[in-house]
PDB file of N, CA and C in Angstrom:
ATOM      1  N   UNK A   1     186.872 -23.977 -50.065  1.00  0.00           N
ATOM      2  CA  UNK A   1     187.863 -23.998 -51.118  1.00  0.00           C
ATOM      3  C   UNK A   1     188.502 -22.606 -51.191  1.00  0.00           C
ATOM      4  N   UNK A   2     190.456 -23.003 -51.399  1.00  0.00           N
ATOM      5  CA  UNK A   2     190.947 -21.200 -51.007  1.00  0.00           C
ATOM      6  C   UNK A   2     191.145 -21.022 -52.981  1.00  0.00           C
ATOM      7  N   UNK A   3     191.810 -20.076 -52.910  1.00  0.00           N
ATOM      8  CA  UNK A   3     191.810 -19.534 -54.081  1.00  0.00           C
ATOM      9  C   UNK A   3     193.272 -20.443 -54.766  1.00  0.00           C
ATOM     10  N   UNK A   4     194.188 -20.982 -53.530  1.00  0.00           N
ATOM     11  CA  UNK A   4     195.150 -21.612 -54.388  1.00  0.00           C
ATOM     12  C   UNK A   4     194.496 -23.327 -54.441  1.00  0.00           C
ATOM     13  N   UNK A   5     193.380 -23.603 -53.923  1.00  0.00           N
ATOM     14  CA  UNK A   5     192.717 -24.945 -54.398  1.00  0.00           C
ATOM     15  C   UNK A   5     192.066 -24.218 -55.582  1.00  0.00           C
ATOM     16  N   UNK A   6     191.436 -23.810 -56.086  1.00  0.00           N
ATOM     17  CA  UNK A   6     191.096 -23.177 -57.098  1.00  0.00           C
ATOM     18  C   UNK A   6     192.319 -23.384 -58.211  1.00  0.00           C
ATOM     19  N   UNK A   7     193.642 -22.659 -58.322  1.00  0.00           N
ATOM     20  CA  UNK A   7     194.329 -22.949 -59.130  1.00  0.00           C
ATOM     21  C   UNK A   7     194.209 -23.935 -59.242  1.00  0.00           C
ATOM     22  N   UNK A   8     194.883 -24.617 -58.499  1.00  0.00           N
ATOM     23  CA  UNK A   8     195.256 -26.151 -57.942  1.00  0.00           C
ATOM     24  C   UNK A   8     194.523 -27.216 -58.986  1.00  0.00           C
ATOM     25  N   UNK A   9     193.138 -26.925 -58.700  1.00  0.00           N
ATOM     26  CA  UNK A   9     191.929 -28.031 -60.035  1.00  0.00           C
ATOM     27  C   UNK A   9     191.942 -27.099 -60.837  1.00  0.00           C
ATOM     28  N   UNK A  10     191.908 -26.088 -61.258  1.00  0.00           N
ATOM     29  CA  UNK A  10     192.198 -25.817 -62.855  1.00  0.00           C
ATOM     30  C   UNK A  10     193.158 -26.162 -63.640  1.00  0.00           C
ATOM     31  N   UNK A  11     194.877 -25.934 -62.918  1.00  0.00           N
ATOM     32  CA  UNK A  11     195.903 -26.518 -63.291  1.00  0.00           C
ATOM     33  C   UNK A  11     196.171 -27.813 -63.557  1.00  0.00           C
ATOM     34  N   UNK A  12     195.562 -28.883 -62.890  1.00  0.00           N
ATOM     35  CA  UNK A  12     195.037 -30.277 -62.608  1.00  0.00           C
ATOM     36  C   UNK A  12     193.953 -30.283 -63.962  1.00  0.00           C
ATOM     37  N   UNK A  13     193.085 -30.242 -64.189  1.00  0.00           N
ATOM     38  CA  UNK A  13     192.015 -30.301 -64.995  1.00  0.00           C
ATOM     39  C   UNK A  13     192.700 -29.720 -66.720  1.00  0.00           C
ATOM     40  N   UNK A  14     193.137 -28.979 -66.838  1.00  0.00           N
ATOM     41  CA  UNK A  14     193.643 -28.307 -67.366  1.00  0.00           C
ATOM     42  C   UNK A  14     195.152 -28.493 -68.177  1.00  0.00           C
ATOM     43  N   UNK A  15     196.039 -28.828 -67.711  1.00  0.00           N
ATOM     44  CA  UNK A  15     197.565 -29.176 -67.938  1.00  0.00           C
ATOM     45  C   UNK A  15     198.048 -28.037 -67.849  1.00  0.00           C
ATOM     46  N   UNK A  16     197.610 -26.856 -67.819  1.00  0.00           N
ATOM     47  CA  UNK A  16     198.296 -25.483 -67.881  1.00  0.00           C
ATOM     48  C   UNK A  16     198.736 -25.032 -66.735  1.00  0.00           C
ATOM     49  N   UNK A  17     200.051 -24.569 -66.721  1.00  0.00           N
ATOM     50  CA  UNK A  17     201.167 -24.187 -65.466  1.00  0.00           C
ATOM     51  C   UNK A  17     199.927 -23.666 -64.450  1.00  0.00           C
ATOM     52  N   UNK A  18     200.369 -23.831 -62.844  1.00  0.00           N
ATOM     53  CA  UNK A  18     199.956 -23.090 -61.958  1.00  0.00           C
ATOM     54  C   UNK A  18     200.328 -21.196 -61.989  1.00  0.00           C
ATOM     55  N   UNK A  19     201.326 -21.076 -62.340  1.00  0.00           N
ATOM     56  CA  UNK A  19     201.380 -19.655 -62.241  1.00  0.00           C
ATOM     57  C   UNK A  19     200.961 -19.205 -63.537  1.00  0.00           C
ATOM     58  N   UNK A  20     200.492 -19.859 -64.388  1.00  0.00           N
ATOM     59  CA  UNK A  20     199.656 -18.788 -65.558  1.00  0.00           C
ATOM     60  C   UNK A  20     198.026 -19.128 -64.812  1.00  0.00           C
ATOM     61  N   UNK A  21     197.744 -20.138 -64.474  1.00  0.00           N
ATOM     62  CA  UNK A  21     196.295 -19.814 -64.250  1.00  0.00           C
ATOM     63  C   UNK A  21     196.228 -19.035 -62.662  1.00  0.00           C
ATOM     64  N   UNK A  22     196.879 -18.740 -62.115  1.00  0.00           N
ATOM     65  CA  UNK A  22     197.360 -17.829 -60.568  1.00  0.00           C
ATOM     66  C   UNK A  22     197.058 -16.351 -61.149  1.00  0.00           C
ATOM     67  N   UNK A  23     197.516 -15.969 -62.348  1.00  0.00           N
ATOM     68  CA  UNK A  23     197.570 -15.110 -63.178  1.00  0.00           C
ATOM     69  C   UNK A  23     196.085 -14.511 -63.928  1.00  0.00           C
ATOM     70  N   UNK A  24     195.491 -15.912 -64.325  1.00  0.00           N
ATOM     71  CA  UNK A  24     194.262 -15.472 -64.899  1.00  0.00           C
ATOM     72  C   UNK A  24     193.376 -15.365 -63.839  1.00  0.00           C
ATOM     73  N   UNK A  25     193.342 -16.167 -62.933  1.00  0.00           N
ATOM     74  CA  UNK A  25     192.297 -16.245 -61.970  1.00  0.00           C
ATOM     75  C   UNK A  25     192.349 -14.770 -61.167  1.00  0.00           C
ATOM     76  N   UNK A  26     193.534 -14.738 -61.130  1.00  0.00           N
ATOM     77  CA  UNK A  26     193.569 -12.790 -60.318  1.00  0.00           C
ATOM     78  C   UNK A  26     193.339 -11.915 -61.333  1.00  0.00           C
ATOM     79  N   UNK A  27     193.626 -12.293 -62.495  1.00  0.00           N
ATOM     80  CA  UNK A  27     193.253 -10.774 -63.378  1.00  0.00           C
ATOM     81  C   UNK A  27     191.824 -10.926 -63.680  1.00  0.00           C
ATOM     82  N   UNK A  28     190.640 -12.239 -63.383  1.00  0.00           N
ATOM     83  CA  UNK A  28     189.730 -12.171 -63.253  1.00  0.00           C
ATOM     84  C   UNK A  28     189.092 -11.712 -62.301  1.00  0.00           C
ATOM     85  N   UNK A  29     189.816 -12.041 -61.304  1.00  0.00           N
ATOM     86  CA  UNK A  29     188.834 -11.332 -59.721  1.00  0.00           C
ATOM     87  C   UNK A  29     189.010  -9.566 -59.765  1.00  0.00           C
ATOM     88  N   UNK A  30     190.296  -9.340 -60.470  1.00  0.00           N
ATOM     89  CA  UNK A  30     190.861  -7.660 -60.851  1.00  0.00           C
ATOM     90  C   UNK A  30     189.675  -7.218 -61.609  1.00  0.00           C
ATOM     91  N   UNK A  31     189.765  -7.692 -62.624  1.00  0.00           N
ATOM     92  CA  UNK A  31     188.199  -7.135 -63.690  1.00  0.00           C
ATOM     93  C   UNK A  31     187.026  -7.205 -63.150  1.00  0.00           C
ATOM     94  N   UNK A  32     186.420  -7.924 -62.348  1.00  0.00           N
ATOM     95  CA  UNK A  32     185.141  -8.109 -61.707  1.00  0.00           C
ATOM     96  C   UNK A  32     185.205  -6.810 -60.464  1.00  0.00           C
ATOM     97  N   UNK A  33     186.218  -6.549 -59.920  1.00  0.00           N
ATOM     98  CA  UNK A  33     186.306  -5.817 -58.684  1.00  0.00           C
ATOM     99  C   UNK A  33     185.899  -4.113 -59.781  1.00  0.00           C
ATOM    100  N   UNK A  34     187.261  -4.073 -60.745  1.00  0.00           N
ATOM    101  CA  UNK A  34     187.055  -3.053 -61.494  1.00  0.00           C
ATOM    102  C   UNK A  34     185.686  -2.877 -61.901  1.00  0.00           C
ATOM    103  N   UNK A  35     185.174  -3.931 -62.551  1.00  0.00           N
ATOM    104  CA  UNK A  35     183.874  -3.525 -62.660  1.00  0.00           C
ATOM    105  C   UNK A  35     182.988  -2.914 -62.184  1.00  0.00           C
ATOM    106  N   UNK A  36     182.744  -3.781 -61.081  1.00  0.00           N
ATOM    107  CA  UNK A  36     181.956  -3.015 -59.946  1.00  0.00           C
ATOM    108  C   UNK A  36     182.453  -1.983 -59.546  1.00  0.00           C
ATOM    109  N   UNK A  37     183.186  -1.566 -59.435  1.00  0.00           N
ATOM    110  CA  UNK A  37     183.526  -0.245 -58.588  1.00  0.00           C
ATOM    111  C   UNK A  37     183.781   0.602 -59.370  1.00  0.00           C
ATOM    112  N   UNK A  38     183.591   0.616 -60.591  1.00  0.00           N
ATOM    113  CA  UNK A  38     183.034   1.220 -61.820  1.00  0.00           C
ATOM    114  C   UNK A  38     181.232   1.439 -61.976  1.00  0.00           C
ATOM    115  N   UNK A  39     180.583   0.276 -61.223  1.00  0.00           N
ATOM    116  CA  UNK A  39     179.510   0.733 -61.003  1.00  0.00           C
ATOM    117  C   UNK A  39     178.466  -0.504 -62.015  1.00  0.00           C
ATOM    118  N   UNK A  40     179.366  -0.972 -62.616  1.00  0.00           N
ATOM    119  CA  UNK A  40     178.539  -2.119 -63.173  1.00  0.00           C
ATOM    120  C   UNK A  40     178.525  -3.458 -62.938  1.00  0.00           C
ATOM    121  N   UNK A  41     177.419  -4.406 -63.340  1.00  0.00           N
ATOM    122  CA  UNK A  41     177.466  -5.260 -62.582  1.00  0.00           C
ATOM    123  C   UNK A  41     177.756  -6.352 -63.277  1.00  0.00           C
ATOM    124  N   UNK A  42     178.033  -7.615 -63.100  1.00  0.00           N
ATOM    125  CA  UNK A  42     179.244  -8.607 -64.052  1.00  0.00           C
ATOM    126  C   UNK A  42     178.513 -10.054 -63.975  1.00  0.00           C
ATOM    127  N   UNK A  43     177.560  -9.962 -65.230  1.00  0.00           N
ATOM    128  CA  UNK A  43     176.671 -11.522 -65.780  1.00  0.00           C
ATOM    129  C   UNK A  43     177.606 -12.531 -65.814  1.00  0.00           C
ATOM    130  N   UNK A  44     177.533 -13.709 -65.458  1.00  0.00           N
ATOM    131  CA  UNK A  44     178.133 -15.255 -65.725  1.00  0.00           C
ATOM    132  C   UNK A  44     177.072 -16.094 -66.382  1.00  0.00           C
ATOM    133  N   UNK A  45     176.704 -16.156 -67.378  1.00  0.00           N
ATOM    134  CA  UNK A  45     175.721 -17.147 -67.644  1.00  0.00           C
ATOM    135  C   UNK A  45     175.957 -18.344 -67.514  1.00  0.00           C
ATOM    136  N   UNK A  46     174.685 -18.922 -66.326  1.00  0.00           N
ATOM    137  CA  UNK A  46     175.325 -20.492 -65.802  1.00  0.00           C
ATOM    138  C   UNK A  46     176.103 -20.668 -64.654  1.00  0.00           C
ATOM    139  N   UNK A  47     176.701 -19.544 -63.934  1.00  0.00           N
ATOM    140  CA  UNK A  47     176.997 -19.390 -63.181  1.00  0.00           C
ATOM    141  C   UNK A  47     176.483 -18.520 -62.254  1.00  0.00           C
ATOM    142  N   UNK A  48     176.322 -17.115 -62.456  1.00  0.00           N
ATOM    143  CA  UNK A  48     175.355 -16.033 -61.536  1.00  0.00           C
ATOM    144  C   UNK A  48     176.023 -15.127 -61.956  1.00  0.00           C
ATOM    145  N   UNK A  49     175.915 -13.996 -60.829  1.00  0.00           N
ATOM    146  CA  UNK A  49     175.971 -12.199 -61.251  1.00  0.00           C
ATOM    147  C   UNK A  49     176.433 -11.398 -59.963  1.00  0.00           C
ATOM    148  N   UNK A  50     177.607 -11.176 -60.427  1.00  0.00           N
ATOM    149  CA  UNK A  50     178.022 -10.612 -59.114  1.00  0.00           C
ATOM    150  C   UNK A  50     177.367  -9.041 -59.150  1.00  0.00           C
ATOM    151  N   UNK A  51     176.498  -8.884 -58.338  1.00  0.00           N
ATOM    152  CA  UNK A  51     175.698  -7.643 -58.370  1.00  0.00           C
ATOM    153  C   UNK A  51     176.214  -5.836 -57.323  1.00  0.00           C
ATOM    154  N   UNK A  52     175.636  -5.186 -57.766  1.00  0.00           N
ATOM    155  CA  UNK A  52     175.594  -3.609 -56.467  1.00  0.00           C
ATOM    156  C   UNK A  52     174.448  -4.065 -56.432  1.00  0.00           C
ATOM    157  N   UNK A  53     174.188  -4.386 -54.718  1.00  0.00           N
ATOM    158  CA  UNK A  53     172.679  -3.874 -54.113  1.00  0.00           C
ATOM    159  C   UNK A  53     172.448  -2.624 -53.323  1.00  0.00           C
ATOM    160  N   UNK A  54     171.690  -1.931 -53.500  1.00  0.00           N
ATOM    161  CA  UNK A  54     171.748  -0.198 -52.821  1.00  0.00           C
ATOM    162  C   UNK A  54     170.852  -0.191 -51.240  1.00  0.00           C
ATOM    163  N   UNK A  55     171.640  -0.120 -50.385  1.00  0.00           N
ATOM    164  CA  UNK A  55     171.422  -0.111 -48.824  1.00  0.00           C
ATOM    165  C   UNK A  55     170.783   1.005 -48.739  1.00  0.00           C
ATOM    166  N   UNK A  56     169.038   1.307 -48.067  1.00  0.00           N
ATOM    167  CA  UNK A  56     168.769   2.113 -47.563  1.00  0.00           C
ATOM    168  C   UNK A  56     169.372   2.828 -46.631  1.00  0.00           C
ATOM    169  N   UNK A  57     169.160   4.314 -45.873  1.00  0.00           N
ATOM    170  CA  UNK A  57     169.468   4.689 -45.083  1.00  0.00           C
ATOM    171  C   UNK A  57     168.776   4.134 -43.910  1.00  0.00           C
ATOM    172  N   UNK A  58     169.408   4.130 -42.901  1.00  0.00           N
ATOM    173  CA  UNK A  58     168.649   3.208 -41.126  1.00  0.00           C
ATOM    174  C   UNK A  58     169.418   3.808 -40.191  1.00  0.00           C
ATOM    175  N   UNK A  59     168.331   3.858 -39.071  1.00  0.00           N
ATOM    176  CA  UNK A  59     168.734   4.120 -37.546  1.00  0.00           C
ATOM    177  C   UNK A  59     168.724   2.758 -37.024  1.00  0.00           C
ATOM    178  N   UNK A  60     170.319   2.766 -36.255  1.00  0.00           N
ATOM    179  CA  UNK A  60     170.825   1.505 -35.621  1.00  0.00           C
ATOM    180  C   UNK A  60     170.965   1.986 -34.111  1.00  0.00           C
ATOM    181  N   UNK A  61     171.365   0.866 -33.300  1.00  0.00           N
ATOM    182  CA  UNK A  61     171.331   1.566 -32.195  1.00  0.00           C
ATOM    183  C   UNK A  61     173.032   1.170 -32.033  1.00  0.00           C
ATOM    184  N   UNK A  62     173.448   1.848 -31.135  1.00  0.00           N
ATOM    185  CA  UNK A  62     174.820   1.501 -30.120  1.00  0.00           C
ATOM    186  C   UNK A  62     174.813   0.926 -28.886  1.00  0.00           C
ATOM    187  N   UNK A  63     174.029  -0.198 -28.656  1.00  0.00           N
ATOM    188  CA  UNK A  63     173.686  -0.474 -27.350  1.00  0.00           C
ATOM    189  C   UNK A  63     174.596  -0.776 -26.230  1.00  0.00           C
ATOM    190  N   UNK A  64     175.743  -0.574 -26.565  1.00  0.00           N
ATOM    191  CA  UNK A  64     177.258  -0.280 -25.257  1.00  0.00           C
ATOM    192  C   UNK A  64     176.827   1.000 -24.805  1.00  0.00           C
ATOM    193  N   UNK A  65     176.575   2.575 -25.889  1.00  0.00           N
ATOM    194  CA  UNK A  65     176.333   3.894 -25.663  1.00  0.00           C
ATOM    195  C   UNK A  65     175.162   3.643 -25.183  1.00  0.00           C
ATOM    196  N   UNK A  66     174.129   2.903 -25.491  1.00  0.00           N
ATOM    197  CA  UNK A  66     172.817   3.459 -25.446  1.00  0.00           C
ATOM    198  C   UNK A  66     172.137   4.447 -26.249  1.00  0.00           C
ATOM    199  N   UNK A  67     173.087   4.464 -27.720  1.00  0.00           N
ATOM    200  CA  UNK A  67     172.792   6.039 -28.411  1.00  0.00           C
ATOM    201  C   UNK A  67     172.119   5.199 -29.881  1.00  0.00           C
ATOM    202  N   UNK A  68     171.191   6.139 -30.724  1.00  0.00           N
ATOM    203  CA  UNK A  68     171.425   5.976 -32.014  1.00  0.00           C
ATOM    204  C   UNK A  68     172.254   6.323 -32.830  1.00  0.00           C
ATOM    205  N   UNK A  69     172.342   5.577 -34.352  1.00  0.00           N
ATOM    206  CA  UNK A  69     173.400   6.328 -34.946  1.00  0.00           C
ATOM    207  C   UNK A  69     172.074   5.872 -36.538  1.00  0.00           C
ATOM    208  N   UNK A  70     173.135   7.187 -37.559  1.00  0.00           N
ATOM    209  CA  UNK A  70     171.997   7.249 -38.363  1.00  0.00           C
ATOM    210  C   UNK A  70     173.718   6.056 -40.067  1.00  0.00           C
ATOM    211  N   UNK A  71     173.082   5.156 -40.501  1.00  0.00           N
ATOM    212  CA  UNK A  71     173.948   4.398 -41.157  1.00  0.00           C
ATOM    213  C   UNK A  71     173.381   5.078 -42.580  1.00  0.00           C
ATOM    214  N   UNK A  72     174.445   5.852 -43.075  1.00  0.00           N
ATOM    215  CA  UNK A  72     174.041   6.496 -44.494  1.00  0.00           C
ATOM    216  C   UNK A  72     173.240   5.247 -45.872  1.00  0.00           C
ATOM    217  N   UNK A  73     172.468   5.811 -46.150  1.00  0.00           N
ATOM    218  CA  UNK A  73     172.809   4.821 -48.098  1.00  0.00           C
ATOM    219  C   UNK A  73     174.122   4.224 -48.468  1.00  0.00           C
ATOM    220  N   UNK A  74     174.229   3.085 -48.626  1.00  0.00           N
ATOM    221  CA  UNK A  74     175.193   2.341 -49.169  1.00  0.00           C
ATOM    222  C   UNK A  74     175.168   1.531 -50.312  1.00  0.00           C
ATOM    223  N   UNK A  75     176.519   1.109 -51.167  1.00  0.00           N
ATOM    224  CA  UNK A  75     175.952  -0.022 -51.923  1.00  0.00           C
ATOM    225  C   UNK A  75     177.119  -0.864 -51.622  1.00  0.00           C
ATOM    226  N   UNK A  76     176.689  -2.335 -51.798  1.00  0.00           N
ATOM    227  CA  UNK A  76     177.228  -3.295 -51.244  1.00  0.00           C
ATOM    228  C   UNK A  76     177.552  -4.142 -52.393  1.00  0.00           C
ATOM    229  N   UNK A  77     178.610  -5.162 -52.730  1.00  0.00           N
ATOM    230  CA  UNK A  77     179.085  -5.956 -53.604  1.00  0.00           C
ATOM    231  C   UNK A  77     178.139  -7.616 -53.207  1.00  0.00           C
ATOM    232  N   UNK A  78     177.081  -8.192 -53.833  1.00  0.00           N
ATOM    233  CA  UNK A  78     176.768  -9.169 -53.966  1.00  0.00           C
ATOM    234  C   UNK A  78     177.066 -10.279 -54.929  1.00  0.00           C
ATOM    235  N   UNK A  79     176.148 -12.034 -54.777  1.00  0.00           N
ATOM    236  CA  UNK A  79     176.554 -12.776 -55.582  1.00  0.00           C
ATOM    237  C   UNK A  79     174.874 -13.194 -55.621  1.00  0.00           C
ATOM    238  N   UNK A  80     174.769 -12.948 -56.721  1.00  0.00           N
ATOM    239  CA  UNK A  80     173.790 -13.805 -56.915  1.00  0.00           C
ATOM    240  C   UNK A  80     173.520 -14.976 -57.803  1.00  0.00           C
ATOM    241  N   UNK A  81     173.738 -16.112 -57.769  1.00  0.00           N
ATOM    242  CA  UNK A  81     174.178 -17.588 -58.462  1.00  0.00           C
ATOM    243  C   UNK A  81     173.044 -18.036 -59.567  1.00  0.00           C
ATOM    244  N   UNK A  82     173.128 -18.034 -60.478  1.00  0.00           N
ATOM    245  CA  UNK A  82     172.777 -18.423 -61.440  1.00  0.00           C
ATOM    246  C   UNK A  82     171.226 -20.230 -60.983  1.00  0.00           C
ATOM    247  N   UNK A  83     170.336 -19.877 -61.689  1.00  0.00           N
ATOM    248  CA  UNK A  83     169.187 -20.912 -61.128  1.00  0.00           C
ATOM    249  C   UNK A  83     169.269 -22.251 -61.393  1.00  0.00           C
ATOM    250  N   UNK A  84     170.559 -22.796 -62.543  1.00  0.00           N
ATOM    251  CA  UNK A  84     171.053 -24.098 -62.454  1.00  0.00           C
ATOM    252  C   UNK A  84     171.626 -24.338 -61.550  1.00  0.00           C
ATOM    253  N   UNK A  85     172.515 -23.222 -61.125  1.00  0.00           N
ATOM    254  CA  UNK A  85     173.581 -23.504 -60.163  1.00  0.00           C
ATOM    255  C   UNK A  85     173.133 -24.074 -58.707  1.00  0.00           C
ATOM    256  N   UNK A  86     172.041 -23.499 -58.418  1.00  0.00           N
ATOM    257  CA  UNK A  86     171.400 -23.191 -57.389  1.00  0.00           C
ATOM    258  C   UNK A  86     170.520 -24.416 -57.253  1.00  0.00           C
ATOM    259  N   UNK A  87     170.192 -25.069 -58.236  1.00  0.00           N
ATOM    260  CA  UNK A  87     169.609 -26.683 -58.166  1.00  0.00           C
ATOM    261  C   UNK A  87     170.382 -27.687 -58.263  1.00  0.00           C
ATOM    262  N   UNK A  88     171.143 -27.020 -58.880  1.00  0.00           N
ATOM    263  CA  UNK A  88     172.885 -28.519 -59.344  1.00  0.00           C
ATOM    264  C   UNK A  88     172.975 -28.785 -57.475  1.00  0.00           C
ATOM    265  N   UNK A  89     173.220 -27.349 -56.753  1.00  0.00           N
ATOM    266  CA  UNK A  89     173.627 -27.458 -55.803  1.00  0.00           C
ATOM    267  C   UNK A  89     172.586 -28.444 -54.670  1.00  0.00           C
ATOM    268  N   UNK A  90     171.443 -27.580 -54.759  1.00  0.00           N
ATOM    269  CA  UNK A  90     170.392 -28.270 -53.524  1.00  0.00           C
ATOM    270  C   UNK A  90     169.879 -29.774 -54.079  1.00  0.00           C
ATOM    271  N   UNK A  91     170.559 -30.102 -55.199  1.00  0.00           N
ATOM    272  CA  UNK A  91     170.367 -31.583 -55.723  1.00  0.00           C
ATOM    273  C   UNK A  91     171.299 -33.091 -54.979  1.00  0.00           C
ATOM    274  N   UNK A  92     172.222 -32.058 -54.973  1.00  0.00           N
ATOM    275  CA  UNK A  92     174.116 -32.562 -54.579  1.00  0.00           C
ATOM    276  C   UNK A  92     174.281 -32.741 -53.112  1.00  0.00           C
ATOM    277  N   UNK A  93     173.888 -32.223 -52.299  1.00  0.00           N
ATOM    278  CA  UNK A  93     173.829 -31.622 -50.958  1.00  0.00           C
ATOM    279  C   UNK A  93     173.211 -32.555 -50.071  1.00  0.00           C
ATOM    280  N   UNK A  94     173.825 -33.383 -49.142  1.00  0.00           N
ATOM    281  CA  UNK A  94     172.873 -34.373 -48.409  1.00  0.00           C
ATOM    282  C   UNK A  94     173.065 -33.783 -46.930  1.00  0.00           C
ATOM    283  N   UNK A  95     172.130 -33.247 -46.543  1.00  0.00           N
ATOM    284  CA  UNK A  95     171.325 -33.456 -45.375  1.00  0.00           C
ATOM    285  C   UNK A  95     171.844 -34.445 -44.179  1.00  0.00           C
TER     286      UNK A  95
END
């Protein structure tokens, strides 16, 4: 599902114009990005938590060079889905 199927069933579900919910749905993904990269992390109750997870430092290799390289501490933007969500889903899901 892209982000304009997304409008698409909200606008549908909803009755409210496509370009106002085009609008909310980006100034939502805007605030969540801000967030995080502000450094905090953004609860959905019922839905999940878009989290910072903090990447150790590691030696990787370059195996074209044959060399190591040393990959600093990082933090990375995660999702972690809420535990209804996560059964609604593996309930729904046929195999």
């Amino acid at each position: 599902m892209t982000k304009a199927d997304i409008v698409n069933e909200i606008a549908k579900n909803t009755g409210i114009e496509k370009v106002t919910v085009q609008k909310t749905v980006e100034a939502f993904m805007e605030a969540v990005k801000n967030s995080m990269v502000g450094g905090n992390n953004v609860y959905l109750r019922g839905f999940g938590s878009f989290v910072i997870k903090k990447r150790a430092k590691k030696t990787a290799r370059n195996i074209s060079k044959n060399t190591t390289i040393i990959i600093p501490a990082h933090n990375i933007p995660a999702f972690k889905p809420a535990k209804s969500f996560i059964n609604k889903v593996k309930n729904q899901i046929k195999k």
